[in-house]
Protein backbone atom coordinates (compact mmCIF):
# COMPACT_ATOMS: atom_id res chain seq x y z
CA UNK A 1 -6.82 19.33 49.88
CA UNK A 2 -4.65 16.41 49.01
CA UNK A 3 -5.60 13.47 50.37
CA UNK A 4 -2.72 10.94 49.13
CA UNK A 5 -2.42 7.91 47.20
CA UNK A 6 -5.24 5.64 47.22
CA UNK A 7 -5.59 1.84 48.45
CA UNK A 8 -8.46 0.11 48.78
CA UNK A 9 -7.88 -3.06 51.47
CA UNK A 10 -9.76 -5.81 50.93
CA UNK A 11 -10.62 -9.14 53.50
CA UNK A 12 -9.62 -12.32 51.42
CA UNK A 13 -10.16 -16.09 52.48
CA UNK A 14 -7.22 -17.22 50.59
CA UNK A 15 -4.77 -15.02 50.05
CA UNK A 16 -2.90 -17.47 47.56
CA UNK A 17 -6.07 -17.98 45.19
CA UNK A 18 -6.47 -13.68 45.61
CA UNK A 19 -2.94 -13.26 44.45
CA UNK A 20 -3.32 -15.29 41.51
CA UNK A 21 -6.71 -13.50 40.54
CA UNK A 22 -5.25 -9.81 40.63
CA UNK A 23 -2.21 -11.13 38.63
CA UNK A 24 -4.36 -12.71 36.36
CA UNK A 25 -5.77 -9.54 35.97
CA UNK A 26 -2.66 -7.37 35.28
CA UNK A 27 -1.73 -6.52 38.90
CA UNK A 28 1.99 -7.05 40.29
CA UNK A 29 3.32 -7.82 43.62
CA UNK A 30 5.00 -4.07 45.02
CA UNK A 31 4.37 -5.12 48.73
CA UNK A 32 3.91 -7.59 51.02
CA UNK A 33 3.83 -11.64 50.52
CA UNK A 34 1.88 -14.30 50.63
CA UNK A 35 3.92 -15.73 53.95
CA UNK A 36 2.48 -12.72 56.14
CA UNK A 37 -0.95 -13.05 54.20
CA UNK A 38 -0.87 -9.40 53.37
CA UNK A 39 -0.08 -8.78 49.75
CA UNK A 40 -0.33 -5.34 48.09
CA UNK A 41 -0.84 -5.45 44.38
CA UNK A 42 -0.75 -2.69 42.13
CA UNK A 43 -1.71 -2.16 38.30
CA UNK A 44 -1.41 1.76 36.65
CA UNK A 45 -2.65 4.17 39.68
CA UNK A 46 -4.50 1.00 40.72
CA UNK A 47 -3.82 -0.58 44.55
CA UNK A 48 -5.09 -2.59 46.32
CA UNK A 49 -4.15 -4.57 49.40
CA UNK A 50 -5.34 -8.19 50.64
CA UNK A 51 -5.72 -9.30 53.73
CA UNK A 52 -5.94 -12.72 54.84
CA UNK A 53 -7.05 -12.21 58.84
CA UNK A 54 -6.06 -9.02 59.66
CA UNK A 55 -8.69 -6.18 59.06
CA UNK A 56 -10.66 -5.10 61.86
CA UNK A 57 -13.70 -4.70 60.91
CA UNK A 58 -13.15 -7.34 58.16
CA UNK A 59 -14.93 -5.38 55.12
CA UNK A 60 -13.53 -2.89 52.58
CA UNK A 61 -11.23 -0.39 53.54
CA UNK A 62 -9.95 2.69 51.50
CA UNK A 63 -6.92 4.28 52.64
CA UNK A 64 -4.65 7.62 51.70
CA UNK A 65 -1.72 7.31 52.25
CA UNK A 66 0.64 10.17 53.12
CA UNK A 67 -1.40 13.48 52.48
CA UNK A 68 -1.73 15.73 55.60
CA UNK A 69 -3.43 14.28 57.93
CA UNK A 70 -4.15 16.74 60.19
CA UNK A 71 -4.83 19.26 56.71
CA UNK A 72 -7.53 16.70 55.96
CA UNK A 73 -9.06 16.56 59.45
CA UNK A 74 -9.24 20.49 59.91
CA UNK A 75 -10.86 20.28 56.43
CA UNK A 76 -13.67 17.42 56.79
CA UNK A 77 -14.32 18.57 60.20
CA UNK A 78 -14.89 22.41 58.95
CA UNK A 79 -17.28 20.80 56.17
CA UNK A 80 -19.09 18.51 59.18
CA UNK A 81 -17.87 15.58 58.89
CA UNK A 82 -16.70 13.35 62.56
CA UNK A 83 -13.80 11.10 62.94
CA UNK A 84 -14.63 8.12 64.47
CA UNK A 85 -10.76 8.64 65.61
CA UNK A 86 -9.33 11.73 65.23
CA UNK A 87 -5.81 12.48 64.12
CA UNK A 88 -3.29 10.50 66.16
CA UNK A 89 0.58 10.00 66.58
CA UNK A 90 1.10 6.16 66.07
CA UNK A 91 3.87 3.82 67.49
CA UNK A 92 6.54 4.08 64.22
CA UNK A 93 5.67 7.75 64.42
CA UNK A 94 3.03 8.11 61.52
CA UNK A 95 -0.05 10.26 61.93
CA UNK A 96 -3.29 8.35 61.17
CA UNK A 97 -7.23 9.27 61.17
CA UNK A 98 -10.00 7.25 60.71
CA UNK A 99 -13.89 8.51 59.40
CA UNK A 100 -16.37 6.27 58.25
CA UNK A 101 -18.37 7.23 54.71
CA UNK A 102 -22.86 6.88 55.11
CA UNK A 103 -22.62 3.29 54.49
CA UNK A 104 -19.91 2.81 57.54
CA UNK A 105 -16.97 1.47 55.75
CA UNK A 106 -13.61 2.78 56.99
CA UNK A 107 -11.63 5.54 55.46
CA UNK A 108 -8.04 5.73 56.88
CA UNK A 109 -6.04 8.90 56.17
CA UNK A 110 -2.44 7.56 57.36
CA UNK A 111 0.75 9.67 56.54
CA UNK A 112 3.96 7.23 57.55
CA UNK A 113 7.22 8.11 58.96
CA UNK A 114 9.98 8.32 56.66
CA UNK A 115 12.02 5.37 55.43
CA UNK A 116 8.27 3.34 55.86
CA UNK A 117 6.17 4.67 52.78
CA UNK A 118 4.47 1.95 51.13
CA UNK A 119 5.96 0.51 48.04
């Protein structure tokens, strides 16, 4: 089972001062911008995403992005595992899933319609 590339979202106060941290770091700029207050940065296989005021719940978030959704549903759910929403056609036409891990932070399994793949 592929479950796509990996991005762990993370709730920032500032996104400016976050920015500067990750770039600091190593990390560049491939999506996003500091205007919007949702920045992705990215360093190697490394990516993660901040969020200034827009994740819901506001803790950290891992998603993978454009595996088979529906693959990775009839997979976890043979193994026992439960969506807390199962596989679902979204507005721009994107499948997404969402399961929570013991601890209860989301894990969102979102494959995008073409032309819309993240950076």
């Amino acid at each position: 089972m592929e479950l796509g590339q990996c991005e762990l979202s993370l709730d920032v106060r500032d996104i400016e001062k976050s920015v500067a941290f990750y770039e600091a770091l190593g990390f560049e700029i491939v999506d996003g911008s500091i205007d919007i207050r949702v920045v992705t940065v990215q360093k190697a296989e490394c990516r993660i995403a901040l969020y200034q005021g827009y994740l819901d719940p506001p803790v950290a978030q891992l998603t993978f992005w454009n595996g088979d959704v529906d693959e990775i549903a009839r997979d976890l759910k043979a193994k026992g595992l439960e969506f807390e929403k199962d596989p679902f056609t979204g507005d721009g036409g994107g499948r997404a899933a969402l399961i929570k891990d013991p601890d209860g932070y989301p894990i969102y399994f979102i494959s995008v319609a073409t032309g819309t793949e993240p950076a």
